[in-house]
N, C-alpha and C. Protein backbone atom coordinates (compact mmCIF):
# COMPACT_ATOMS: atom_id res chain seq x y z
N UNK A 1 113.00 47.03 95.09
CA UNK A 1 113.17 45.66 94.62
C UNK A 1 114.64 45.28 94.70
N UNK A 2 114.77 44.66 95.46
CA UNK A 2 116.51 43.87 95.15
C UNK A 2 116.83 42.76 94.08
N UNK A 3 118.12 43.27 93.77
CA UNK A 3 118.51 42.68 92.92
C UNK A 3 119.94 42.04 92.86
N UNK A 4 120.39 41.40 92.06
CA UNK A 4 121.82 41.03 92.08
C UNK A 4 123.11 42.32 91.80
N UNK A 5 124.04 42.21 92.25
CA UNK A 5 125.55 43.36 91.68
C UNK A 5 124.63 44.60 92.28
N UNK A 6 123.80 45.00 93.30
CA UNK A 6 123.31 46.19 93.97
C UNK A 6 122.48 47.12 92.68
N UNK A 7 122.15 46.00 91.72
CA UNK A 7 121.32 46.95 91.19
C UNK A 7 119.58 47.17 91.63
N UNK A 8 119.51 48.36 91.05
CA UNK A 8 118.08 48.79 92.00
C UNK A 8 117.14 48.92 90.53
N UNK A 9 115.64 48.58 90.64
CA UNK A 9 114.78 48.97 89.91
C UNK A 9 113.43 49.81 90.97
N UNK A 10 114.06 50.84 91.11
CA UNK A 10 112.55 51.40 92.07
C UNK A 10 112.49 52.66 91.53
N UNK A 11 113.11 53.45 90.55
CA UNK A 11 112.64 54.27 90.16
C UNK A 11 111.43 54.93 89.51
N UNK A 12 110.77 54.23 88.94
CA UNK A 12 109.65 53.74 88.47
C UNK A 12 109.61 53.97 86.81
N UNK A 13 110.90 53.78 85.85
CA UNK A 13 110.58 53.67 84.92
C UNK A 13 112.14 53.02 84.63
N UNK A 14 111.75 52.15 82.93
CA UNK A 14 113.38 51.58 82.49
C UNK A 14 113.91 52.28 82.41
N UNK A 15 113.98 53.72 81.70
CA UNK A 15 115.04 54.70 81.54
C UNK A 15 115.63 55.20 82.79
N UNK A 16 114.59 55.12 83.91
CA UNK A 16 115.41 55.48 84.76
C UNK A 16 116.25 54.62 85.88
N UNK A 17 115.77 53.64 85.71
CA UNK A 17 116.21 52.62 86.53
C UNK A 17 117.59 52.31 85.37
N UNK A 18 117.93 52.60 84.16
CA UNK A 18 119.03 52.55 83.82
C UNK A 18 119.83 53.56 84.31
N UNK A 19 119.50 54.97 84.30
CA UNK A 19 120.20 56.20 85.04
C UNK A 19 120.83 55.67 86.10
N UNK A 20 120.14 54.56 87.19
CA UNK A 20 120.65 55.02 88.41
C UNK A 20 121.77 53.57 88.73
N UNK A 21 122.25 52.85 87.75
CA UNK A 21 123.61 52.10 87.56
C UNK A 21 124.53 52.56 87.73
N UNK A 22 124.46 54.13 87.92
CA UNK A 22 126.06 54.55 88.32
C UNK A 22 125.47 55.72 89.12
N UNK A 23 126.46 55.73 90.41
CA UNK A 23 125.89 56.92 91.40
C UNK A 23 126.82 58.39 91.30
N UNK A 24 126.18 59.12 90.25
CA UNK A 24 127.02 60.54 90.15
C UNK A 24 126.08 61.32 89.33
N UNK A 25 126.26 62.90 89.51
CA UNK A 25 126.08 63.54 88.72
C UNK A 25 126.19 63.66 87.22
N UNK A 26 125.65 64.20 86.08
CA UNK A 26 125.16 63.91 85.03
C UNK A 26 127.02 64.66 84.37
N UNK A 27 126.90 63.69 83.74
CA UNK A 27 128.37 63.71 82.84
C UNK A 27 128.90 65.30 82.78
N UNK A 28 129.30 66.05 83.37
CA UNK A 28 129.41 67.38 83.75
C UNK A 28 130.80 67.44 81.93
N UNK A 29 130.92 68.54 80.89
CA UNK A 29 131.50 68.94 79.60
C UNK A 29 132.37 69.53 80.26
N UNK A 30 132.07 70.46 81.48
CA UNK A 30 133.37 71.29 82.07
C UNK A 30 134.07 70.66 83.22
N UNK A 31 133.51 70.12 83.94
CA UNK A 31 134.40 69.24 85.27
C UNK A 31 134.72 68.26 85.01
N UNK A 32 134.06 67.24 84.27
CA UNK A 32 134.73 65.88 83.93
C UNK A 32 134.85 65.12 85.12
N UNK A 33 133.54 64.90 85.66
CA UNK A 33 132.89 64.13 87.08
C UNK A 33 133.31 62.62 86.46
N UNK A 34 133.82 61.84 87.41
CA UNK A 34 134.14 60.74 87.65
C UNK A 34 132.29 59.48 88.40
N UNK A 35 132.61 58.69 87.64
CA UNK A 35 131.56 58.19 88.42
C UNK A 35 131.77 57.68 90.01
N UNK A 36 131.13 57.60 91.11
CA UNK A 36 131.66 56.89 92.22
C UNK A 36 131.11 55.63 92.43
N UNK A 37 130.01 55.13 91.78
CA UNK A 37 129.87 53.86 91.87
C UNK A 37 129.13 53.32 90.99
N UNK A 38 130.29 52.63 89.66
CA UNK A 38 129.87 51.99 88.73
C UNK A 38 128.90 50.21 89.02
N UNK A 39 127.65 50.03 88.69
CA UNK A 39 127.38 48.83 89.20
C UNK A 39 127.24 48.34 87.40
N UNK A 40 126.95 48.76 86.25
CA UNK A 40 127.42 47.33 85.06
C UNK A 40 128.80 47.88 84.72
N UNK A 41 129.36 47.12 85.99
CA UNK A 41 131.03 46.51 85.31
C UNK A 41 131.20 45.93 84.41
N UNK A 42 130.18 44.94 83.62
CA UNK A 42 130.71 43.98 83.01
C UNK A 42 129.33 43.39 82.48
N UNK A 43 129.63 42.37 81.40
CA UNK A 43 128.58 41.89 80.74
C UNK A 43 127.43 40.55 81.89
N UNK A 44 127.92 40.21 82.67
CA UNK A 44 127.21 39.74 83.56
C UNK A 44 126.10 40.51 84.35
N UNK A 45 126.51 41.73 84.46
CA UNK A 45 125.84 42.65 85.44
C UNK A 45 124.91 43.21 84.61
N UNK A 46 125.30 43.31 83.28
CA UNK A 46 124.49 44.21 81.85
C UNK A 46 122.95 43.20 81.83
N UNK A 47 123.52 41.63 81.61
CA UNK A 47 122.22 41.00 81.18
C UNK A 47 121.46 40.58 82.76
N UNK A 48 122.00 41.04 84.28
CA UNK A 48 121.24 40.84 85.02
C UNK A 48 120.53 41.80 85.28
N UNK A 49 120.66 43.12 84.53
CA UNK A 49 120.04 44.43 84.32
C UNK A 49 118.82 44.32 83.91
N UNK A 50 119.27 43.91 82.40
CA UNK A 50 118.68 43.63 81.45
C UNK A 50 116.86 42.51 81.90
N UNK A 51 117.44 41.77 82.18
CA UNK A 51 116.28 41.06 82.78
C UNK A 51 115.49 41.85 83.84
N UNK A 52 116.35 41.58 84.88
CA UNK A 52 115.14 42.65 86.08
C UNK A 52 115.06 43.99 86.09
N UNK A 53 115.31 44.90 84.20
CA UNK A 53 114.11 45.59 83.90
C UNK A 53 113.18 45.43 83.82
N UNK A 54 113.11 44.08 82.93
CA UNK A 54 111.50 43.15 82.20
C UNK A 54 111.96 43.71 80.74
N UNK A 55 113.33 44.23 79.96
CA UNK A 55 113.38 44.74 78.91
C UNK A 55 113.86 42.99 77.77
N UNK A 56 113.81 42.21 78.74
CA UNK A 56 113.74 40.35 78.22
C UNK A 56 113.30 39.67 79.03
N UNK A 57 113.06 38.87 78.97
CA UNK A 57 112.06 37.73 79.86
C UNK A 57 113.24 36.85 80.39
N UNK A 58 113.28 36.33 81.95
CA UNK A 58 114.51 35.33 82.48
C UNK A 58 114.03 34.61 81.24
N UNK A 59 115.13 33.89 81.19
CA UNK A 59 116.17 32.81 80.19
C UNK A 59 116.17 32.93 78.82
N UNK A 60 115.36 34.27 78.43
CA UNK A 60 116.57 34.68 77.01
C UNK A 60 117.96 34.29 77.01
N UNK A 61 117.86 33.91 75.83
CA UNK A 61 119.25 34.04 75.57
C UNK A 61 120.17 35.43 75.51
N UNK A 62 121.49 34.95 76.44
CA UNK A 62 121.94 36.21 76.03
C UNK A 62 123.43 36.12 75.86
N UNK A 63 123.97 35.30 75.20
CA UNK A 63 125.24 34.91 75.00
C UNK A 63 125.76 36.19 74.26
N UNK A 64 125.42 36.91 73.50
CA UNK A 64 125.88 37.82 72.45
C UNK A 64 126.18 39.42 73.67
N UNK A 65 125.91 39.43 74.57
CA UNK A 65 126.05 40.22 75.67
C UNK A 65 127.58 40.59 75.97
N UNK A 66 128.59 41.21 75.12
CA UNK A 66 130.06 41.68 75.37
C UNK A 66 130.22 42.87 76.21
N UNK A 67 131.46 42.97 76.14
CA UNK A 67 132.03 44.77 76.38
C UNK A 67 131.59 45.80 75.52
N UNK A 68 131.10 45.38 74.46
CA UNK A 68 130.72 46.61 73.65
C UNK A 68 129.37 46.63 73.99
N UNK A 69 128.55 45.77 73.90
CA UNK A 69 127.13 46.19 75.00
C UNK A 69 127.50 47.67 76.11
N UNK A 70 128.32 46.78 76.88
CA UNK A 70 128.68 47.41 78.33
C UNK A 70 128.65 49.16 77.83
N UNK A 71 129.46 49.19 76.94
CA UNK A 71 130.06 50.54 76.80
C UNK A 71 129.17 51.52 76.00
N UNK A 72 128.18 50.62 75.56
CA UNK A 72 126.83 51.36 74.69
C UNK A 72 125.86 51.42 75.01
N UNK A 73 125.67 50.56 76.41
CA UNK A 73 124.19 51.41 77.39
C UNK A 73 125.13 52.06 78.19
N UNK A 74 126.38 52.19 78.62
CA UNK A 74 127.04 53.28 79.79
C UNK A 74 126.53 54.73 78.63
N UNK A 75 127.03 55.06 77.66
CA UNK A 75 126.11 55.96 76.24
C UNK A 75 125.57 56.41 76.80
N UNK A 76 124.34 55.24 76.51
CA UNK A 76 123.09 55.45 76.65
C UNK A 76 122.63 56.40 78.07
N UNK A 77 122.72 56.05 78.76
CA UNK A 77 122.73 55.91 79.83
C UNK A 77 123.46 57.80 80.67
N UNK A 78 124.45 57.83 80.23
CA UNK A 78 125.09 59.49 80.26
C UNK A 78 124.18 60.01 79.67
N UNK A 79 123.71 59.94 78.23
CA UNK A 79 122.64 60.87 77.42
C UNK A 79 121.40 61.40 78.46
N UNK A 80 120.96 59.84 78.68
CA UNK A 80 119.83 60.28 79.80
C UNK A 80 119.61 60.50 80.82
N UNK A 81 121.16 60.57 81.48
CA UNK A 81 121.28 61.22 82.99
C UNK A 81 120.99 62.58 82.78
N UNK A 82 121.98 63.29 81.38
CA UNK A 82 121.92 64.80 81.05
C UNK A 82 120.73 65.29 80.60
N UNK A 83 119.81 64.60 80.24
CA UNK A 83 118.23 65.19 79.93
C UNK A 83 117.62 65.11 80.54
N UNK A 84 117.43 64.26 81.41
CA UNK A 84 116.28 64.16 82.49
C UNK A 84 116.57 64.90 83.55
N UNK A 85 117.94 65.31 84.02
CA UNK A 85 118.43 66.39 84.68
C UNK A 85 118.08 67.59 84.29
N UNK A 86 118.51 67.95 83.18
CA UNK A 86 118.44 69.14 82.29
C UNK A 86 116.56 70.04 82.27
N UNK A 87 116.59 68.54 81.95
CA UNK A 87 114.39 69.07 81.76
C UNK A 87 114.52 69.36 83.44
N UNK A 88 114.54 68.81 84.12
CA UNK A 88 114.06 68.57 85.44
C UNK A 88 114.82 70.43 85.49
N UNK A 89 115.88 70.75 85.28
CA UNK A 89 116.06 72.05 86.05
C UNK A 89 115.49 73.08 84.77
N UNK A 90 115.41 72.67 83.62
CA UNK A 90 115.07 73.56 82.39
C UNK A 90 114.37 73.19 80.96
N UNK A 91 115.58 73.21 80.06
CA UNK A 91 115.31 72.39 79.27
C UNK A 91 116.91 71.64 78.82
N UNK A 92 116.40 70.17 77.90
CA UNK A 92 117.90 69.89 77.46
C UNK A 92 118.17 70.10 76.20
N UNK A 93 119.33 70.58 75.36
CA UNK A 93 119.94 70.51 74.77
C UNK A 93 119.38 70.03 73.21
N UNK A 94 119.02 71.03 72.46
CA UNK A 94 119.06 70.14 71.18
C UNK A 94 119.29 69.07 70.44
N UNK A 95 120.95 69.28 71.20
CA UNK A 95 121.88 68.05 70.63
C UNK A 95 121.26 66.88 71.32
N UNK A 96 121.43 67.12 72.42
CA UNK A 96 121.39 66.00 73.10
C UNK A 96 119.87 65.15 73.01
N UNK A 97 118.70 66.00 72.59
CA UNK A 97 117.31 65.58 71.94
C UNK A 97 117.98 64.63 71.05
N UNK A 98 118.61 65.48 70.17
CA UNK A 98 119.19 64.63 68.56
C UNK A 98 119.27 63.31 68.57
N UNK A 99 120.15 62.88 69.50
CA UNK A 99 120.85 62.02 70.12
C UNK A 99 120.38 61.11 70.71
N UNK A 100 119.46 60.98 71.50
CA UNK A 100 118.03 60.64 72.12
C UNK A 100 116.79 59.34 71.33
N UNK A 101 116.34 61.13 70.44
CA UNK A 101 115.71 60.27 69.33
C UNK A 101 116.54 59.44 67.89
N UNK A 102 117.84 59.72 67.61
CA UNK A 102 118.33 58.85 66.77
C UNK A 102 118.46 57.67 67.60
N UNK A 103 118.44 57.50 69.20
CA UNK A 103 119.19 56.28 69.96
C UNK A 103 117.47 55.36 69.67
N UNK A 104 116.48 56.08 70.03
CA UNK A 104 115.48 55.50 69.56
C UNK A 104 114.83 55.01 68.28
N UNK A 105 115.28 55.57 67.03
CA UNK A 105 114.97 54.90 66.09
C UNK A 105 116.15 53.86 64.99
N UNK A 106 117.40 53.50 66.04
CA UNK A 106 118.36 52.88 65.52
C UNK A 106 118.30 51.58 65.65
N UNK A 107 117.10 51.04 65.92
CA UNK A 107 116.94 49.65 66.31
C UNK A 107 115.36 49.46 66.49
N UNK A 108 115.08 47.87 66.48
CA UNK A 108 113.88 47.66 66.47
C UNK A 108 113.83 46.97 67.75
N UNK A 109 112.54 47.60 68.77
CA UNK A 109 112.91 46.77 69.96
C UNK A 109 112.31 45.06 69.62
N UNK A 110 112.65 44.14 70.77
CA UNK A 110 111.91 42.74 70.55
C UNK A 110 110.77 42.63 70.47
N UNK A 111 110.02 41.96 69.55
CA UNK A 111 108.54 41.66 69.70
C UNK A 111 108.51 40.75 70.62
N UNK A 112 107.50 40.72 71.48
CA UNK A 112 107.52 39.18 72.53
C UNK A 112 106.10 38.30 72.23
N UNK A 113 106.27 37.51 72.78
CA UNK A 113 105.16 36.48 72.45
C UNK A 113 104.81 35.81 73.73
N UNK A 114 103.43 35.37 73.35
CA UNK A 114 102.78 34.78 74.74
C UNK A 114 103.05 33.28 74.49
N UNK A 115 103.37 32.62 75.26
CA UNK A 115 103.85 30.99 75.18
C UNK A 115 102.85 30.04 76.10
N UNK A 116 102.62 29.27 75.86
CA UNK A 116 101.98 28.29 76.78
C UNK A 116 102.87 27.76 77.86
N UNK A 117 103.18 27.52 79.35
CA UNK A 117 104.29 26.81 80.04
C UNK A 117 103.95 25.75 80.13
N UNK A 118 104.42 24.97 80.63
CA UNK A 118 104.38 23.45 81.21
C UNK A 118 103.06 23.26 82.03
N UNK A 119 102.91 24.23 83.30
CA UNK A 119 102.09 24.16 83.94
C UNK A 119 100.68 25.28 83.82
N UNK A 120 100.65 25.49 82.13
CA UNK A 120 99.92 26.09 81.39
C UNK A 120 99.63 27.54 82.02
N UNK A 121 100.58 27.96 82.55
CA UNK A 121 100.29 29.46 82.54
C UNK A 121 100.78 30.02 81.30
N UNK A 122 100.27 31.47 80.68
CA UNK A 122 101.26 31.89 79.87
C UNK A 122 102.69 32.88 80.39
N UNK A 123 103.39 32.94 79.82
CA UNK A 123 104.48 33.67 79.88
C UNK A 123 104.97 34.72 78.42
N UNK A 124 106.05 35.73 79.03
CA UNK A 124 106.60 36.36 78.08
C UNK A 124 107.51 35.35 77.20
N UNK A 125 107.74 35.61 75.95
CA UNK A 125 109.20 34.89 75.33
C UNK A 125 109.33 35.45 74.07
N UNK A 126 111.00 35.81 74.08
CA UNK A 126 111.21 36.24 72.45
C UNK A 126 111.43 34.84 71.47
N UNK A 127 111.45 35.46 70.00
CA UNK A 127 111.34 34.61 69.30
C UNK A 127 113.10 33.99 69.11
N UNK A 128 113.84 35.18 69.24
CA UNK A 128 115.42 34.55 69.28
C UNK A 128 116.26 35.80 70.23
N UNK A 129 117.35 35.66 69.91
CA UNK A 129 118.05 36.65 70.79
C UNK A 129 117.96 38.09 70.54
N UNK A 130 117.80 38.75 71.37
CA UNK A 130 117.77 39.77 71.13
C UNK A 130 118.87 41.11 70.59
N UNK A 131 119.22 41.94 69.64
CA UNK A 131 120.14 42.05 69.74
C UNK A 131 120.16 43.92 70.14
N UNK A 132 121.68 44.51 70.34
CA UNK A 132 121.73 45.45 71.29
C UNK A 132 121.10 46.58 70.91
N UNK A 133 120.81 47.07 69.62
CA UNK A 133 120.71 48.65 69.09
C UNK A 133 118.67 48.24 69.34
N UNK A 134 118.41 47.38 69.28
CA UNK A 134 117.13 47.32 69.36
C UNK A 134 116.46 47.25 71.18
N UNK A 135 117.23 46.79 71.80
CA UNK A 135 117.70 46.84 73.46
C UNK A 135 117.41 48.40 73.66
N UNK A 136 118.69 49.01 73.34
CA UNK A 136 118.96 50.35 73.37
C UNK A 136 117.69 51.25 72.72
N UNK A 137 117.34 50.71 72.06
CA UNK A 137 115.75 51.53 71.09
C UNK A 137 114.93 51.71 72.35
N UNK A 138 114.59 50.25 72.65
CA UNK A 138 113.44 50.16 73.74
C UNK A 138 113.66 51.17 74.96
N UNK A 139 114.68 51.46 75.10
CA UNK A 139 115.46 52.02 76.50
C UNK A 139 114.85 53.70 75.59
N UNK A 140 115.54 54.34 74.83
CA UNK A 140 115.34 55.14 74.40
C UNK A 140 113.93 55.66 74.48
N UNK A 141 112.95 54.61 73.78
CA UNK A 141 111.77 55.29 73.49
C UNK A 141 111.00 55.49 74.69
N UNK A 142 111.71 54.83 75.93
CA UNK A 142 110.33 54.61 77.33
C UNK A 142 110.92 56.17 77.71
N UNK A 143 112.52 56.67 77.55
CA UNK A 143 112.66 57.86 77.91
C UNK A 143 111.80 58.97 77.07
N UNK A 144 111.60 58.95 75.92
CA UNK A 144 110.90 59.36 75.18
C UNK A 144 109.15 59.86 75.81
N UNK A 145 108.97 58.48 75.50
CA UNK A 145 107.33 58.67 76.46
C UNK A 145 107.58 59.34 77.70
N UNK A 146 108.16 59.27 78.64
CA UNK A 146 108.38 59.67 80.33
C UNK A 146 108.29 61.09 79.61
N UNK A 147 109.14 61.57 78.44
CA UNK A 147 109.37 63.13 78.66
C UNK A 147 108.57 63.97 78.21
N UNK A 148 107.44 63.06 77.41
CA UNK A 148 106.54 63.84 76.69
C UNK A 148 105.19 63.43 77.28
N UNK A 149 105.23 62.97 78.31
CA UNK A 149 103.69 62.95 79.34
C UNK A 149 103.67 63.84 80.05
N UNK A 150 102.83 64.88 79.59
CA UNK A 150 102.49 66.08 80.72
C UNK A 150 102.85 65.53 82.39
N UNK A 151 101.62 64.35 82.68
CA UNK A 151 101.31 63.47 83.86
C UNK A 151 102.42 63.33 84.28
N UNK A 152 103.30 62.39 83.47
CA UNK A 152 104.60 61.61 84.33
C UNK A 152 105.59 62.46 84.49
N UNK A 153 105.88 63.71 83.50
CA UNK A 153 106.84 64.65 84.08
C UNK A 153 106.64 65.09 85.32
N UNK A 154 105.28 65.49 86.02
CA UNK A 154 104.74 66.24 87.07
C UNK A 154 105.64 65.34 87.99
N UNK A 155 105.72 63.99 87.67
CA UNK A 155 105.84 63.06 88.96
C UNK A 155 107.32 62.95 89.16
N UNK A 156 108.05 63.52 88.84
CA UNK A 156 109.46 63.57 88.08
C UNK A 156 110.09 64.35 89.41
N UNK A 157 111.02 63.25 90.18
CA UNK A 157 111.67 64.24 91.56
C UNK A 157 113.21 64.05 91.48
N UNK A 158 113.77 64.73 92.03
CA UNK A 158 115.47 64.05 92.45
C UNK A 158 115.04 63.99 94.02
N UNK A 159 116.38 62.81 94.17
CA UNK A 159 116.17 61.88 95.97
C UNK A 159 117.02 63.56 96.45
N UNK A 160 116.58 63.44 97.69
CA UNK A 160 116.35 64.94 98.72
C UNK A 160 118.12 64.23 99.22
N UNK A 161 118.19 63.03 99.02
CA UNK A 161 119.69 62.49 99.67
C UNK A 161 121.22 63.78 99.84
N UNK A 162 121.80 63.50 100.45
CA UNK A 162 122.78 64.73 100.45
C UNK A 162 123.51 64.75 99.12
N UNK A 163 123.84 64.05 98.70
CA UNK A 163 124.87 63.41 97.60
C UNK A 163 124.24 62.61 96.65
N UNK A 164 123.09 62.52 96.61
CA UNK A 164 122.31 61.53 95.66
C UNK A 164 121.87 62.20 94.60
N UNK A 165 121.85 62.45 93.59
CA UNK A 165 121.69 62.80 92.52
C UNK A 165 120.68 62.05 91.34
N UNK A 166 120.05 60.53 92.05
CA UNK A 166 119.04 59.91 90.95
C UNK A 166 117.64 60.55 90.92
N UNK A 167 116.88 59.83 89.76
CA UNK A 167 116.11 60.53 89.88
C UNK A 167 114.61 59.45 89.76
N UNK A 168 113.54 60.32 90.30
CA UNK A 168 112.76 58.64 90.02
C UNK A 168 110.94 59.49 89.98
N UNK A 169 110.39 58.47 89.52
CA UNK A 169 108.80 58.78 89.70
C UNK A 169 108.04 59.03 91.11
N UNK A 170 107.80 59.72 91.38
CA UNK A 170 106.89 59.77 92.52
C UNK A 170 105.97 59.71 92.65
N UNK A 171 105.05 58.38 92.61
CA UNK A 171 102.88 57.78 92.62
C UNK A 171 103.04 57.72 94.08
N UNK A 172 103.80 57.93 94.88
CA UNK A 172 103.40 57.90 96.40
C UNK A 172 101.85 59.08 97.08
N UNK A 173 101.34 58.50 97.55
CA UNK A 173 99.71 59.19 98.12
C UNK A 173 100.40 60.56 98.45
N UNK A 174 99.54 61.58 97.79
CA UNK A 174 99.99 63.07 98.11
C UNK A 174 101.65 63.31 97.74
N UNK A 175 102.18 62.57 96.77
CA UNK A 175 103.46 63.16 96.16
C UNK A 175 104.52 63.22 97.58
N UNK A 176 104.47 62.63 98.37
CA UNK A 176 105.26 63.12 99.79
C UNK A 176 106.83 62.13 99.72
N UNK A 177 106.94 61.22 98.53
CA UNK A 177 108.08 60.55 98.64
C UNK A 177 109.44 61.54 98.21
N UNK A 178 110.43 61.57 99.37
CA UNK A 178 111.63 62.52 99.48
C UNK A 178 112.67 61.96 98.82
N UNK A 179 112.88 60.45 98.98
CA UNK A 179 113.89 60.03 98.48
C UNK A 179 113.75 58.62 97.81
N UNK A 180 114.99 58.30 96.64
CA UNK A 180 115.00 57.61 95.86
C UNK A 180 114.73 55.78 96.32
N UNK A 181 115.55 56.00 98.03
CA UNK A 181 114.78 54.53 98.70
C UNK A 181 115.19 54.53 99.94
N UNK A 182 114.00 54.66 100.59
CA UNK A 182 114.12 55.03 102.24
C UNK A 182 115.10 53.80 102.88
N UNK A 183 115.21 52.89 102.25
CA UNK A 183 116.22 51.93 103.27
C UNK A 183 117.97 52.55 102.99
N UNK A 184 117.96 53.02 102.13
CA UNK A 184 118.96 53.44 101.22
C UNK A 184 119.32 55.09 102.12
N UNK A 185 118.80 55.86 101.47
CA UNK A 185 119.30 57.53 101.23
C UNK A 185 118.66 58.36 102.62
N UNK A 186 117.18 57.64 102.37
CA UNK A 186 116.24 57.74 103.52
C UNK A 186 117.05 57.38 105.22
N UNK A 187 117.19 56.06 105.16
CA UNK A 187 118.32 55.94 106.10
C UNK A 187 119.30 56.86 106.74
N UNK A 188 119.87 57.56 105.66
CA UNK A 188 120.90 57.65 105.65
C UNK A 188 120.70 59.23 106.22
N UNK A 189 119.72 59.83 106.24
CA UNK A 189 119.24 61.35 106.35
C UNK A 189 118.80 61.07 107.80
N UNK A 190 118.08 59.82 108.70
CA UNK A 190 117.89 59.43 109.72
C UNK A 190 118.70 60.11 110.71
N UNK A 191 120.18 58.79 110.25
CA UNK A 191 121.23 58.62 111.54
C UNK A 191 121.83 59.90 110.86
N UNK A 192 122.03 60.70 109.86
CA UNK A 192 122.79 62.00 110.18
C UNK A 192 121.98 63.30 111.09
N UNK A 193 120.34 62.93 111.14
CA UNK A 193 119.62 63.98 111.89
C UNK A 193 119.30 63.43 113.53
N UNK A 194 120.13 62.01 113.34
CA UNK A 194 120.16 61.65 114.70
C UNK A 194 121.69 62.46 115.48
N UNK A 195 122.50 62.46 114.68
CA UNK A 195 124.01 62.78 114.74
C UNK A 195 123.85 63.81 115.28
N UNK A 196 123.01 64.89 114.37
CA UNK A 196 123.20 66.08 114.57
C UNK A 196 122.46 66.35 115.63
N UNK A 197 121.14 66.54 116.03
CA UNK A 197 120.63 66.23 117.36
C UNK A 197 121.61 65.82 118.74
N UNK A 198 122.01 64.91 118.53
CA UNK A 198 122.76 64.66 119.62
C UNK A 198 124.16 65.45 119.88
N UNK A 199 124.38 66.20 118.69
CA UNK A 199 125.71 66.98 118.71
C UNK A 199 125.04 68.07 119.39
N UNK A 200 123.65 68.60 119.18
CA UNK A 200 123.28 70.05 119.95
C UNK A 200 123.09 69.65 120.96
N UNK A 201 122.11 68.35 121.27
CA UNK A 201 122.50 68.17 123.41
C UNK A 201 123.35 68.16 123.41
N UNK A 202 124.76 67.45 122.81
CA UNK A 202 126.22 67.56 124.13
C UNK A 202 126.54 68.82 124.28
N UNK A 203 126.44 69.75 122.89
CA UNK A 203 126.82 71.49 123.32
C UNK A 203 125.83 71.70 124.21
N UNK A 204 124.65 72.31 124.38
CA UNK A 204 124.04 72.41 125.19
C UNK A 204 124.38 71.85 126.64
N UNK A 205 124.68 70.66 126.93
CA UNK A 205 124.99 70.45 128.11
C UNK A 205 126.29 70.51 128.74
N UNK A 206 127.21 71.10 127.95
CA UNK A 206 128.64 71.69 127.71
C UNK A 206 128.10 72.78 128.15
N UNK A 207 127.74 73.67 127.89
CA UNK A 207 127.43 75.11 127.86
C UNK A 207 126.80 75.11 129.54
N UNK A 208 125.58 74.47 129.64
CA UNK A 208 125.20 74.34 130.37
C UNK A 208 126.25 74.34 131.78
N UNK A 209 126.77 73.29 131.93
CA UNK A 209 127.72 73.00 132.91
C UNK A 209 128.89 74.16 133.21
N UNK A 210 129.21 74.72 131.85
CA UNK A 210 130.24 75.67 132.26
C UNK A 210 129.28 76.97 133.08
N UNK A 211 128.22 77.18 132.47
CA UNK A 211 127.60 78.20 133.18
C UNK A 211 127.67 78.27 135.12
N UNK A 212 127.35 76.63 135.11
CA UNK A 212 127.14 76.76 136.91
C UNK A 212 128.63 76.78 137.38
N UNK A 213 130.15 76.58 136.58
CA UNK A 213 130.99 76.16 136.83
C UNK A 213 131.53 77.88 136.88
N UNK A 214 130.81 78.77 136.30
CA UNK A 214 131.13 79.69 136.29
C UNK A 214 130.47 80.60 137.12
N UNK A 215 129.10 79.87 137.56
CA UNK A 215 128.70 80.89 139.05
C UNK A 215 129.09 80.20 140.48
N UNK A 216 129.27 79.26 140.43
CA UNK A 216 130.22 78.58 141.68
C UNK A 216 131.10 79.74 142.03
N UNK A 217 132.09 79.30 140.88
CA UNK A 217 133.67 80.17 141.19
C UNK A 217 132.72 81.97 141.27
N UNK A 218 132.16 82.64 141.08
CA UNK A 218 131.58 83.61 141.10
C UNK A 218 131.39 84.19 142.46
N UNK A 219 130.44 83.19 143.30
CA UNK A 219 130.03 82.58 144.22
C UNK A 219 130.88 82.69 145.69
N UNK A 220 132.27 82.18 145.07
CA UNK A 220 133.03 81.77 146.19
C UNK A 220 133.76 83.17 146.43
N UNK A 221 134.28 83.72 145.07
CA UNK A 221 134.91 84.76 145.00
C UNK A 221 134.11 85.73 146.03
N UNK A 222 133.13 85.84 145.92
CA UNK A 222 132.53 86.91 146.81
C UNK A 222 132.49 86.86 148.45
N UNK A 223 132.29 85.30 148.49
CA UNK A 223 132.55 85.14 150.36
C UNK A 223 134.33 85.19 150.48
């Protein structure tokens, strides 16, 4: 699904489609990994997030949307890079459970309501603005559910990408999806197995050529 500021929702869940706002490995305690590509810079990018999760309905209000938002789903957001990583290779961290479920019960998410429109369809709508620790709840608890479904863990992959590190659901027929988004990573595994391919014909036909270049002169030497 495209979106505005290169954010992506194809992972197939909110928690994780929040994970994959920044492209790096999970907040590393001993290396102190740098992110390489932050996409919520800023409170603009937060509430265009925010919406094309579906975690508010377009035209909430969202004036109350600051830097301290910004800096409390980036939180969020590290917590659940390091667990869903963590489970995925083992288990995670006590603490970081702790942490998890307090992020989930520190807020109440929005109730929504069904509205009549103009042209009488219904729609989603909150009753007022929404505010952040209850945002952050909702985010929390869908990680919650994802980790405690036998089912949806099974479906639980990292992208095969060289350098890609997100992580996402896999409902593709027979589990066969490799990467996080074939126009994307998928791509990108293409033209490097095109690269490489074409690097073994030119050796090969390097090799090749020196061979006859070397029974010529062989050749002559003898008459």
């Amino acid at each position: 699904m495209a979106a505005p500021c290169d954010l992506r929702f194809d992972c197939g869940r909110i928690c994780l489609d929040l994970a994959a706002t920044a492209d790096r490995a999970p907040a590393g305690r001993l290396t102190g990994e740098r992110p390489t590509a932050e996409r919520l810079t800023g409170p603009d990018q937060l509430r265009a997030w925010l919406v094309g999760a579906g975690l508010v309905p377009r035209g909430t209000p969202l004036d109350g949307v600051d830097g301290s938002w910004v800096g409390r789903f980036r939180v969020l957001r590290e917590l659940l890079r390091r667990v869903v990583h963590d489970e995925l290779r083992g288990r995670a961290t006590e603490a970081d459970l702790a942490l998890l479920n307090c992020a989930a019960a520190s807020g109440q998410p929005p109730a929504a309501s069904a509205v009549r429109t103009v042209d009488g369809a219904l729609a989603r709508a909150l009753a007022g603005p929404p505010d952040c620790a209850g945002l952050l709840a909702a985010v929390a608890r869908d990680a919650i559910g994802l980790l405690t479904d036998a089912v949806a863990r099974q479906q639980l992959r990292q992208c095969e990408g060289e350098s890609c590190t997100l992580v996402y659901l896999d409902t593709s027929r027979g589990r066969r999806r490799r990467w996080c988004s074939s126009e994307v990573c998928g791509n990108r595994e293409r033209v490097a197995r095109h690269r490489r391919r074409t690097t073994v014909r030119r050796e090969q036909a390097g090799s090749a050529g020196q061979s006859v270049v070397t029974g010529a002169e062989k050749f002559s030497a003898e008459l």
